[in-house]
N, C-alpha and C. Protein backbone atom coordinates (compact mmCIF):
# COMPACT_ATOMS: atom_id res chain seq x y z
N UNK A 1 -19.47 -20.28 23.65
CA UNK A 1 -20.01 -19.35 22.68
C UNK A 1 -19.25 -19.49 21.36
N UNK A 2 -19.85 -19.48 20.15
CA UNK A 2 -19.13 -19.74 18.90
C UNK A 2 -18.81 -18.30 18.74
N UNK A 3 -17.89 -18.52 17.72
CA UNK A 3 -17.06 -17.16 17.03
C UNK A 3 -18.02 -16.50 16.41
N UNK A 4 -17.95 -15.75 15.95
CA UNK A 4 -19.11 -14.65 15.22
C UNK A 4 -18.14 -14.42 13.74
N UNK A 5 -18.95 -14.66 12.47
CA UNK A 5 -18.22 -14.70 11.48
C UNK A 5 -17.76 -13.59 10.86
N UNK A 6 -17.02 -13.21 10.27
CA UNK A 6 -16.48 -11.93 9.66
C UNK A 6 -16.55 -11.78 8.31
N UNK A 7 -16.76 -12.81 7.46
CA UNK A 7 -16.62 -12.64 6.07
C UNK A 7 -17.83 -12.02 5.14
N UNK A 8 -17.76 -11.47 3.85
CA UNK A 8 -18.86 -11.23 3.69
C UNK A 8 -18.79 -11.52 1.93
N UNK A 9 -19.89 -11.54 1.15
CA UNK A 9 -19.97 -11.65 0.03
C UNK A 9 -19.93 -10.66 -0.89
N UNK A 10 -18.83 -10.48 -2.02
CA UNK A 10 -19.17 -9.41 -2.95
C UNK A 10 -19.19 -10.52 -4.56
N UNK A 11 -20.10 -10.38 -4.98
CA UNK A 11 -20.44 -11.58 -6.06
C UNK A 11 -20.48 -12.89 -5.81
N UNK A 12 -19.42 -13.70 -6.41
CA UNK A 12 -19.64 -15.10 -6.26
C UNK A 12 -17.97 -14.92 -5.78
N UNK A 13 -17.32 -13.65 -4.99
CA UNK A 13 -16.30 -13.84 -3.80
C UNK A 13 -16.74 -13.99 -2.26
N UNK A 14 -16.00 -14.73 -1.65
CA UNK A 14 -16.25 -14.55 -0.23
C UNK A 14 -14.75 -14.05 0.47
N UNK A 15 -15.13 -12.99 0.83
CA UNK A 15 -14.16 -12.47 1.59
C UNK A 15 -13.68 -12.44 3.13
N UNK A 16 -13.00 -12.46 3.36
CA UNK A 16 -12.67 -12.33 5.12
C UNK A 16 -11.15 -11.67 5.07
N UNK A 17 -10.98 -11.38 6.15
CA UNK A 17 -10.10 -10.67 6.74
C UNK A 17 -8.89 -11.03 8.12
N UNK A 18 -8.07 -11.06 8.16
CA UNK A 18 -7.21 -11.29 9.37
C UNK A 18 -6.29 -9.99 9.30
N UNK A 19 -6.24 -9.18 11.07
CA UNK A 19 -5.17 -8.30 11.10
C UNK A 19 -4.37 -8.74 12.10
N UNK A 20 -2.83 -8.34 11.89
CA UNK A 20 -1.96 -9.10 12.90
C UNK A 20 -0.58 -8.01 12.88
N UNK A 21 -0.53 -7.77 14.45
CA UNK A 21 0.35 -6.99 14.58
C UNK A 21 2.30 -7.36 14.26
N UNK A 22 2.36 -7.39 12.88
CA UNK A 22 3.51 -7.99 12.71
C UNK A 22 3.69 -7.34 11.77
N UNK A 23 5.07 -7.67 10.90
CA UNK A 23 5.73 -7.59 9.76
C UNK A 23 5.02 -8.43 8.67
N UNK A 24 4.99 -7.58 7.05
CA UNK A 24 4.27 -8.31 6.36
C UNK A 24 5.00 -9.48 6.11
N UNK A 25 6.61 -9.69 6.16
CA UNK A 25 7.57 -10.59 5.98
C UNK A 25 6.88 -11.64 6.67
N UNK A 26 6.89 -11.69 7.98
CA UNK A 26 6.60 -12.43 9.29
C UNK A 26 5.37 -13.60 8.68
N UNK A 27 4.33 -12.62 8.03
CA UNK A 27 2.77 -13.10 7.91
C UNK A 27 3.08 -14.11 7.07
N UNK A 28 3.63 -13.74 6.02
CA UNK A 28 3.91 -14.23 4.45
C UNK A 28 4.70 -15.56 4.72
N UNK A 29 5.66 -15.75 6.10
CA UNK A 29 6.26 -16.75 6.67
C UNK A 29 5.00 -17.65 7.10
N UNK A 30 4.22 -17.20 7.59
CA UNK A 30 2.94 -18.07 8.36
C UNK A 30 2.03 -18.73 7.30
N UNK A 31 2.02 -17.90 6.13
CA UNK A 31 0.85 -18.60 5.12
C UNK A 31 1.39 -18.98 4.10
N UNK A 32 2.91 -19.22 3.95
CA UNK A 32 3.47 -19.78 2.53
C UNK A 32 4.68 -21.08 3.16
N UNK A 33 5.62 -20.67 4.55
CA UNK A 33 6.07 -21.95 4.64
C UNK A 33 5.66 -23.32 4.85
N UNK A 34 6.07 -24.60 4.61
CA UNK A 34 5.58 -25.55 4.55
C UNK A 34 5.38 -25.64 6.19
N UNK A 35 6.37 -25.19 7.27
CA UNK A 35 6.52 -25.98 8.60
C UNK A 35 5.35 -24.85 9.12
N UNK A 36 5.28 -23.79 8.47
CA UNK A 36 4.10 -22.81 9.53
C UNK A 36 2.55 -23.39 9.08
N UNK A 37 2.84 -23.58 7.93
CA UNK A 37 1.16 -24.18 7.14
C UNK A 37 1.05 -25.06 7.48
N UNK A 38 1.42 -26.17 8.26
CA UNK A 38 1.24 -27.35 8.64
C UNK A 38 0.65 -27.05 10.16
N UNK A 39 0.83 -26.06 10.47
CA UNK A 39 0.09 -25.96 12.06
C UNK A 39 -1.04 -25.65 11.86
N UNK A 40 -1.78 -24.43 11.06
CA UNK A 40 -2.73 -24.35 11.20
C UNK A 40 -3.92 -24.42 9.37
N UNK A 41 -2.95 -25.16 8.53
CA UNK A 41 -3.94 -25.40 7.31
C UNK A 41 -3.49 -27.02 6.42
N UNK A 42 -2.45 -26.78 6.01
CA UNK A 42 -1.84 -27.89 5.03
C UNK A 42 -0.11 -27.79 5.45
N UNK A 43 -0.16 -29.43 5.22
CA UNK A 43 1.41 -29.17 5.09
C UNK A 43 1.55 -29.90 3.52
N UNK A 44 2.98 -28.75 2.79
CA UNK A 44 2.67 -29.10 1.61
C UNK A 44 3.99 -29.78 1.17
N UNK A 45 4.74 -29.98 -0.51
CA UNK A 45 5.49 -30.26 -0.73
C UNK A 45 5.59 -30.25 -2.33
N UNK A 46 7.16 -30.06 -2.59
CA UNK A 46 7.07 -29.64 -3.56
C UNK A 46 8.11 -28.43 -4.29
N UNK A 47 7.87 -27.90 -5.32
CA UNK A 47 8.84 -26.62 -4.94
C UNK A 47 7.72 -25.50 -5.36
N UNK A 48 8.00 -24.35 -4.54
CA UNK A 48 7.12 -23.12 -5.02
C UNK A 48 6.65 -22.39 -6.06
N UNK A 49 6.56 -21.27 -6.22
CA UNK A 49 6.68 -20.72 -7.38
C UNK A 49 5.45 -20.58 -8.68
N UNK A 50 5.11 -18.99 -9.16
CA UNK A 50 4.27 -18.92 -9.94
C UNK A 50 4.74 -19.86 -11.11
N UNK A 51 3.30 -20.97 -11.36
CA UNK A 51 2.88 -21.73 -12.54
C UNK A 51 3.70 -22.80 -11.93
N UNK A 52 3.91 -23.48 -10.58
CA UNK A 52 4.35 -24.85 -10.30
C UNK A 52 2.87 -25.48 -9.64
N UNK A 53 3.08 -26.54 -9.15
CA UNK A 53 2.41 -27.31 -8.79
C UNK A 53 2.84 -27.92 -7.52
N UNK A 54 2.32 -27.73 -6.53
CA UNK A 54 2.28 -28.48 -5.13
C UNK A 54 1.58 -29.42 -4.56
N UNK A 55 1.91 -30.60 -3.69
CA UNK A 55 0.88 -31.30 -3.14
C UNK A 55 0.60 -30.84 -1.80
N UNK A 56 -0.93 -30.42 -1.55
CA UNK A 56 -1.27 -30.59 -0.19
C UNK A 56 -1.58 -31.32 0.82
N UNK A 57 -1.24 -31.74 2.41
CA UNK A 57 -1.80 -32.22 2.55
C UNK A 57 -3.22 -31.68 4.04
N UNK A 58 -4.19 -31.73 3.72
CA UNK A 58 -4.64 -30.97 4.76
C UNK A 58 -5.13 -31.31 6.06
N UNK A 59 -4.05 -31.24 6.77
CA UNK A 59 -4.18 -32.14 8.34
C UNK A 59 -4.60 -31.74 8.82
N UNK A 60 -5.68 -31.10 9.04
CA UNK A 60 -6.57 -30.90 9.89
C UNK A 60 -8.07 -31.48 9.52
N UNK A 61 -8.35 -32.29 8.60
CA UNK A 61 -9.52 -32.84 8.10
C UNK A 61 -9.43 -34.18 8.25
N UNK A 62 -10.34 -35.45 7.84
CA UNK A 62 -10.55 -36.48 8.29
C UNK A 62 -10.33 -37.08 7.44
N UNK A 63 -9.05 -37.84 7.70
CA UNK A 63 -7.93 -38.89 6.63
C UNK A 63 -6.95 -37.99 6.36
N UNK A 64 -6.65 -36.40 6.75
CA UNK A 64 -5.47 -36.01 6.19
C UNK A 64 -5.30 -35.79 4.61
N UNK A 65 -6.47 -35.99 4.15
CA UNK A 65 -6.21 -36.03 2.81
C UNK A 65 -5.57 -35.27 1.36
N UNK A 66 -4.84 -35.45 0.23
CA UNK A 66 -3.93 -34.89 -0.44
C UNK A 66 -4.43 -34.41 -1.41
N UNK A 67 -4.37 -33.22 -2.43
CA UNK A 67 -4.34 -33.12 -3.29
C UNK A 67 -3.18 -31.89 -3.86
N UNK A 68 -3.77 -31.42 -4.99
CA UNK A 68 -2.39 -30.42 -5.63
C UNK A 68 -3.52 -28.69 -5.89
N UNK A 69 -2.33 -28.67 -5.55
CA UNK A 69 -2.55 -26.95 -6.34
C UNK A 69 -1.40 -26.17 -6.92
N UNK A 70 -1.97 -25.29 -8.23
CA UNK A 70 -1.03 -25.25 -9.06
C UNK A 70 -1.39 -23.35 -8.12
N UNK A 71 0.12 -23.15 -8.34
CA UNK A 71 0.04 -21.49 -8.06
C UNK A 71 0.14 -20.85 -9.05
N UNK A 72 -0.66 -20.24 -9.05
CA UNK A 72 -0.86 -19.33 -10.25
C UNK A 72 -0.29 -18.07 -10.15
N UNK A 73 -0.26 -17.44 -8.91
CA UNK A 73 0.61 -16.16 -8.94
C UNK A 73 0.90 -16.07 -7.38
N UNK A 74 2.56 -15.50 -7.23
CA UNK A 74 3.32 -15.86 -6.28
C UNK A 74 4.08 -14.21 -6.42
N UNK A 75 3.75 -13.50 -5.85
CA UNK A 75 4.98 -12.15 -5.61
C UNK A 75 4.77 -11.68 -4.17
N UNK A 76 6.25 -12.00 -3.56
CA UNK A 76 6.27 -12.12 -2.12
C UNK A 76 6.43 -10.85 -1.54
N UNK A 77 6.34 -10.22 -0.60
CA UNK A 77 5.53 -11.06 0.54
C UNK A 77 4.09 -10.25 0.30
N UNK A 78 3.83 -9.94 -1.16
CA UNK A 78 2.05 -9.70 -1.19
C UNK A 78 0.99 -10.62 -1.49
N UNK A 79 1.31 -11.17 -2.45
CA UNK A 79 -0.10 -11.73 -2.70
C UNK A 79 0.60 -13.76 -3.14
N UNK A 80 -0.42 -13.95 -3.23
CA UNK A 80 -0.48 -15.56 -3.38
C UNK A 80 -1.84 -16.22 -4.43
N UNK A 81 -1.85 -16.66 -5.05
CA UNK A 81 -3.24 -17.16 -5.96
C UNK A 81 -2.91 -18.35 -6.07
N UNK A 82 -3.86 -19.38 -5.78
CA UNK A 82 -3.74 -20.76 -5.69
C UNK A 82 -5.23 -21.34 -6.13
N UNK A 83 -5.19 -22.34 -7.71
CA UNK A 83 -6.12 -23.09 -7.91
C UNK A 83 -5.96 -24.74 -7.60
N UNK A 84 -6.66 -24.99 -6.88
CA UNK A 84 -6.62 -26.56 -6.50
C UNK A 84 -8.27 -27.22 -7.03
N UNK A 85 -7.96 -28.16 -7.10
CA UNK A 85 -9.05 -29.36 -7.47
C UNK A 85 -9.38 -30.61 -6.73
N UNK A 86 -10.26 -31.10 -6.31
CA UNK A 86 -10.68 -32.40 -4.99
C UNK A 86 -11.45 -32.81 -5.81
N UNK A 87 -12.20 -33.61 -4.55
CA UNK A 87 -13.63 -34.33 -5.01
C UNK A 87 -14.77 -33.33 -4.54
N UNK A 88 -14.25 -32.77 -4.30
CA UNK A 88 -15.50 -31.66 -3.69
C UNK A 88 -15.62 -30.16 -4.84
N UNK A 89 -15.04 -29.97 -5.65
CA UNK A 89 -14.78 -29.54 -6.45
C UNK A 89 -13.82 -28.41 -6.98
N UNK A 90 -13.25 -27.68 -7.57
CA UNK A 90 -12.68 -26.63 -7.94
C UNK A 90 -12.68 -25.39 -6.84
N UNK A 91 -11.18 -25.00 -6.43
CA UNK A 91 -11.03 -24.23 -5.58
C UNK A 91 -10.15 -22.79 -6.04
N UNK A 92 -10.49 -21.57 -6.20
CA UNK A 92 -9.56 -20.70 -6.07
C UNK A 92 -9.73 -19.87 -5.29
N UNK A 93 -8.19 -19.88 -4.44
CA UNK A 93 -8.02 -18.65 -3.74
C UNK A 93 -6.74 -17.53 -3.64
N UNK A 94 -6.85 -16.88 -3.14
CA UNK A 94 -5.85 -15.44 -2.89
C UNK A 94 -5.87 -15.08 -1.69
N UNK A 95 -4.74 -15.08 -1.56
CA UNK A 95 -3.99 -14.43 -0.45
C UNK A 95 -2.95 -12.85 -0.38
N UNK A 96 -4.06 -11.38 -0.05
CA UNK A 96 -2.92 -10.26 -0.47
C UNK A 96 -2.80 -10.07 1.19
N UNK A 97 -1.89 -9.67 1.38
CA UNK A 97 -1.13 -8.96 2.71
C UNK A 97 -0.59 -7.44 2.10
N UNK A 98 -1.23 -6.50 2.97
CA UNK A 98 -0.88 -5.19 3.29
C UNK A 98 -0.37 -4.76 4.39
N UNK A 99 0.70 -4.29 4.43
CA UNK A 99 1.33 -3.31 5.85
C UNK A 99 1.18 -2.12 5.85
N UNK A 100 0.88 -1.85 7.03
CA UNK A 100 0.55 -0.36 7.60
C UNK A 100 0.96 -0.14 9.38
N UNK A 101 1.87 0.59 9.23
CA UNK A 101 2.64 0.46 10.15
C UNK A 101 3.34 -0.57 10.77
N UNK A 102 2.88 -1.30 12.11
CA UNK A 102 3.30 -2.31 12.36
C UNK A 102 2.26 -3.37 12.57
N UNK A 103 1.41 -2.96 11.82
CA UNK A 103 0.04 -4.07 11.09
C UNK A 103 -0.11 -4.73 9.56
N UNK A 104 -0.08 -6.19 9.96
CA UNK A 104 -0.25 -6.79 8.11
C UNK A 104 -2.02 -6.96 8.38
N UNK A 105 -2.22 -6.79 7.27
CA UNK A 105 -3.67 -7.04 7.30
C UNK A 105 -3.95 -8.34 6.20
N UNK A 106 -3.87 -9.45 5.98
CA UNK A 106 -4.69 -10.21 5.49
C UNK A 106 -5.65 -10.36 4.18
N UNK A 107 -6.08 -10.53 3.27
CA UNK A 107 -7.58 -10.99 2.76
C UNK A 107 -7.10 -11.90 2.01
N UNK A 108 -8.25 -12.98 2.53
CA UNK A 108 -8.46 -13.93 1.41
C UNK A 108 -9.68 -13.72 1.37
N UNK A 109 -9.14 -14.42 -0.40
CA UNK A 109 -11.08 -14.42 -1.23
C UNK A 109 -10.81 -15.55 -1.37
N UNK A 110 -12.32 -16.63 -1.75
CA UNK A 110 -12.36 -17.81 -2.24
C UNK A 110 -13.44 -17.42 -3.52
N UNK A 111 -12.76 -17.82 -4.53
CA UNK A 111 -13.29 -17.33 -5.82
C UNK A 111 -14.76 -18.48 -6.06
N UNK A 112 -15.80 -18.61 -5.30
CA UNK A 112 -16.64 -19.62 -5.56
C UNK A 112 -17.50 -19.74 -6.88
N UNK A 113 -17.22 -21.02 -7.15
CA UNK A 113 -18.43 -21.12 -8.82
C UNK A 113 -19.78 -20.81 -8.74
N UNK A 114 -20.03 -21.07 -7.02
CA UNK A 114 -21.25 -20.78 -6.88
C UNK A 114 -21.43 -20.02 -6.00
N UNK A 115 -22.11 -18.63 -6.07
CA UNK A 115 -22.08 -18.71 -4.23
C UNK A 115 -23.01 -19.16 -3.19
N UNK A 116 -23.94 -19.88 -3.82
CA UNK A 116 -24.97 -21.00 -2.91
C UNK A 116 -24.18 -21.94 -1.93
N UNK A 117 -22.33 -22.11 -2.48
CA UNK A 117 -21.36 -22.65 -1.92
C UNK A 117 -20.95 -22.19 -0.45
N UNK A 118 -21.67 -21.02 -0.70
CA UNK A 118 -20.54 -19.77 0.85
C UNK A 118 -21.23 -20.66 2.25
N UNK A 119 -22.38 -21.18 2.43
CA UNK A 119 -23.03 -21.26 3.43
C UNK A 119 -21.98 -22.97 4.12
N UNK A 120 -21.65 -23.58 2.69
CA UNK A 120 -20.64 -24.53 3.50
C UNK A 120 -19.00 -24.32 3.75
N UNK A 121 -18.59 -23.46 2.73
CA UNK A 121 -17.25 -23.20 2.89
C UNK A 121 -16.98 -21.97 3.75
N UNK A 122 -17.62 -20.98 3.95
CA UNK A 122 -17.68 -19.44 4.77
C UNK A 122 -16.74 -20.34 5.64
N UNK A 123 -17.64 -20.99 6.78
CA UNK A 123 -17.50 -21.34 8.07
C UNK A 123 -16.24 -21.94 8.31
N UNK A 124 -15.94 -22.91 6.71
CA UNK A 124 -14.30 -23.55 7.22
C UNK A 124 -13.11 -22.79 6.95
N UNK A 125 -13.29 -21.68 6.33
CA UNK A 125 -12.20 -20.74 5.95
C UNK A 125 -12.28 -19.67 7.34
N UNK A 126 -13.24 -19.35 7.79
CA UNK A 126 -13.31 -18.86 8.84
C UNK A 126 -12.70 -19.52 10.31
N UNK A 127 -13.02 -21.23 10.16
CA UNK A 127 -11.77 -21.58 10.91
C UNK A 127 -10.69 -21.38 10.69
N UNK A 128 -10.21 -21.76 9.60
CA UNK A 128 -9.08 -21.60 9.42
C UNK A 128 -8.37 -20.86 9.39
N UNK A 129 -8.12 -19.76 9.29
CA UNK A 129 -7.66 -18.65 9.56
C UNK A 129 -7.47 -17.79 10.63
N UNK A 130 -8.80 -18.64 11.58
CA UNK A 130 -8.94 -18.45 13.14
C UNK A 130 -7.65 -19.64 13.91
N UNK A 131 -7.23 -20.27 13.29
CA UNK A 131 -6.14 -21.64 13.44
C UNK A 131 -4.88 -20.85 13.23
N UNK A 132 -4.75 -20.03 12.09
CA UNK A 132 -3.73 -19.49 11.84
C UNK A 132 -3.75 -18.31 12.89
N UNK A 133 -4.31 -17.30 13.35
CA UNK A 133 -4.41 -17.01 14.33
C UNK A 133 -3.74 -17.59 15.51
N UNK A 134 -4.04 -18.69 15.97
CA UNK A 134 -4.14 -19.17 16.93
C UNK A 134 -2.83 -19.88 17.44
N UNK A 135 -2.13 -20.13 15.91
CA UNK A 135 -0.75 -20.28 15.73
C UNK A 135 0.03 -19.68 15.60
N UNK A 136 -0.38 -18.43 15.28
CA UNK A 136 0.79 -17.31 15.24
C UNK A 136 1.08 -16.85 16.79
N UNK A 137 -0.44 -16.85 17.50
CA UNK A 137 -0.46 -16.51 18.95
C UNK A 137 0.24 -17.61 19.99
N UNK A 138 0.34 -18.48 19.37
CA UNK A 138 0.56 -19.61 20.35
C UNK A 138 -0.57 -19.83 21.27
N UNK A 139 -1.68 -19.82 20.82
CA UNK A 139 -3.45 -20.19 21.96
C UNK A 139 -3.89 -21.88 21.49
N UNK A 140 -4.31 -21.80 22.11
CA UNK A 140 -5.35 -23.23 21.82
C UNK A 140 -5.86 -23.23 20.51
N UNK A 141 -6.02 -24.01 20.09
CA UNK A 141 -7.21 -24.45 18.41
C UNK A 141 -8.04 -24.41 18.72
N UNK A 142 -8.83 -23.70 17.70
CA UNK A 142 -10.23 -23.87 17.86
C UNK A 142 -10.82 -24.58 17.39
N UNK A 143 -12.13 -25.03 17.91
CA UNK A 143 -13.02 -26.52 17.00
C UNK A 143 -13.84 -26.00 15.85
N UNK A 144 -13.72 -26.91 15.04
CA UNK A 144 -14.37 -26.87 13.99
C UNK A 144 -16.02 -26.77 14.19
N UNK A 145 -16.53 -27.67 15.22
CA UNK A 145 -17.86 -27.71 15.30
C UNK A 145 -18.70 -25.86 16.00
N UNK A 146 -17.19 -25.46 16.41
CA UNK A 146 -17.97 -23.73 17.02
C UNK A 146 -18.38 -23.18 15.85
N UNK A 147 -17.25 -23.56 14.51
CA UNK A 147 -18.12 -22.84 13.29
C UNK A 147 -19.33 -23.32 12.64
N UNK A 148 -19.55 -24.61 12.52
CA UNK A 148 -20.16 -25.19 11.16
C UNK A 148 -20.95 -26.43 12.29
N UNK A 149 -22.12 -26.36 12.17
CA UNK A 149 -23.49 -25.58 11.42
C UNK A 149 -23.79 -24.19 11.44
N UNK A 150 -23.33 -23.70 12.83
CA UNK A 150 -23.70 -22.40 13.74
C UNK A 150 -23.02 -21.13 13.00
N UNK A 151 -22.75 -21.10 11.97
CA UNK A 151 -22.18 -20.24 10.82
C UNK A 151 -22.63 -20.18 9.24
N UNK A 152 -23.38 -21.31 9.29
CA UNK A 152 -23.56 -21.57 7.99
C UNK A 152 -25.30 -20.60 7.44
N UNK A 153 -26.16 -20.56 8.34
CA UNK A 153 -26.74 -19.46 8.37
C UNK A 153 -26.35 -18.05 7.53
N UNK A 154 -25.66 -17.54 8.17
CA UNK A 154 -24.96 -15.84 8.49
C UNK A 154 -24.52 -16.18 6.99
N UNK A 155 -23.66 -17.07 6.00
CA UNK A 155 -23.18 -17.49 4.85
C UNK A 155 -24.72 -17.96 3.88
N UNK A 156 -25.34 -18.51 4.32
CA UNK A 156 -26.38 -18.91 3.35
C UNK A 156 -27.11 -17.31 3.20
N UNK A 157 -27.41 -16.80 4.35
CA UNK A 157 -27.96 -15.18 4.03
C UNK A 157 -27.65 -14.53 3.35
N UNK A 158 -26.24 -14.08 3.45
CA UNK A 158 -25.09 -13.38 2.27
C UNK A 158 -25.20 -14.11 0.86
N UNK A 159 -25.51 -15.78 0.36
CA UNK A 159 -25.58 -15.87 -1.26
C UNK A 159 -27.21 -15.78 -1.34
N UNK A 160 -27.96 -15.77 -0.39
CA UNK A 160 -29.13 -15.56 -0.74
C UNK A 160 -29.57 -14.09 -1.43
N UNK A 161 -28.99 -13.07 -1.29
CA UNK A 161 -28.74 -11.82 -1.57
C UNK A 161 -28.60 -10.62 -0.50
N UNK A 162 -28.70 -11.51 0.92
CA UNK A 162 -28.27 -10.13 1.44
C UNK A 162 -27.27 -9.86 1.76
N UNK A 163 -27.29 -8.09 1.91
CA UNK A 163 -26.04 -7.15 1.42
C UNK A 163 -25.01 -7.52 2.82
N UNK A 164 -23.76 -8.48 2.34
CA UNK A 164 -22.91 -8.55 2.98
C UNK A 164 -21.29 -8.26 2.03
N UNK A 165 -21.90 -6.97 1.49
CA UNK A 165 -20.57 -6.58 0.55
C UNK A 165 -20.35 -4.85 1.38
């Protein structure tokens, strides 16, 4: 059975969500060090920091392939803003973490140029984050193919205009 997607559209954002019973410290360890991002998104290099520039590389795709992203805003352990550029085109995203009690809660947006875009990217950010999951838990990975095609639906609906805000 594939995952059932969580994200939803408010403009030309796509949003999703991860909650995880931890410290926001802990989380902020999982989605900014190089050795934790390498399990379940990119492993990067470089030095940190709002207005530097990093190379990614994203091992979990086919060739491993590299590019950079410049961070645009870095104040720990809340938020993260990262614009990168491929061949696939222009990427921004954010990363805020909130604690509440002994829960961080997550959101990333992917700032899309288009959101006719959501119906192919929804599904891989939705892995991914299901990876990070999966690494924080210590579980199995999940496949890429449970999301995408079988997700891309539920994402094309939401930029088509329905209300998934």
């Amino acid at each position: 059975m594939s995952p059932q997607p969580t994200g939803h559209l408010h403009g030309n954002d796509l949003i999703l969500t991860r909650t995880f019973r931890a410290s926001i410290d802990d989380v902020w360890t999982s989605v900014t060090d190089p050795e934790s991002t390498a399990r379940w998104f990119a492993r990067w290099e470089g030095e940190g920091g709002a207005g530097k520039t990093v190379r990614l590389q994203l091992v979990h795709e086919k060739g491993q392939p590299w590019s950079e992203a410049m961070i645009e805003t870095c104040d720990p352990p809340h938020h993260l803003a990262l614009a990168m550029k491929d061949e696939f085109g222009d990427w921004r995203v954010e990363l805020s973490l909130t604690q509440t009690g002994d829960t961080t809660e997550l959101r990333f947006v992917h700032h899309l140029t288009d959101r006719n875009l959501a119906g192919e990217v929804g599904p891989g950010w939705e892995y991914y984050l299901d990876m990070l999951v999966a690494a924080r838990e210590a579980k199995p990975f999940p496949t890429f193919d449970d999301y995408y095609p079988a997700q891309k639906g539920y994402y094309v609906e939401g930029a088509d205009g329905g209300s998934r805000t």
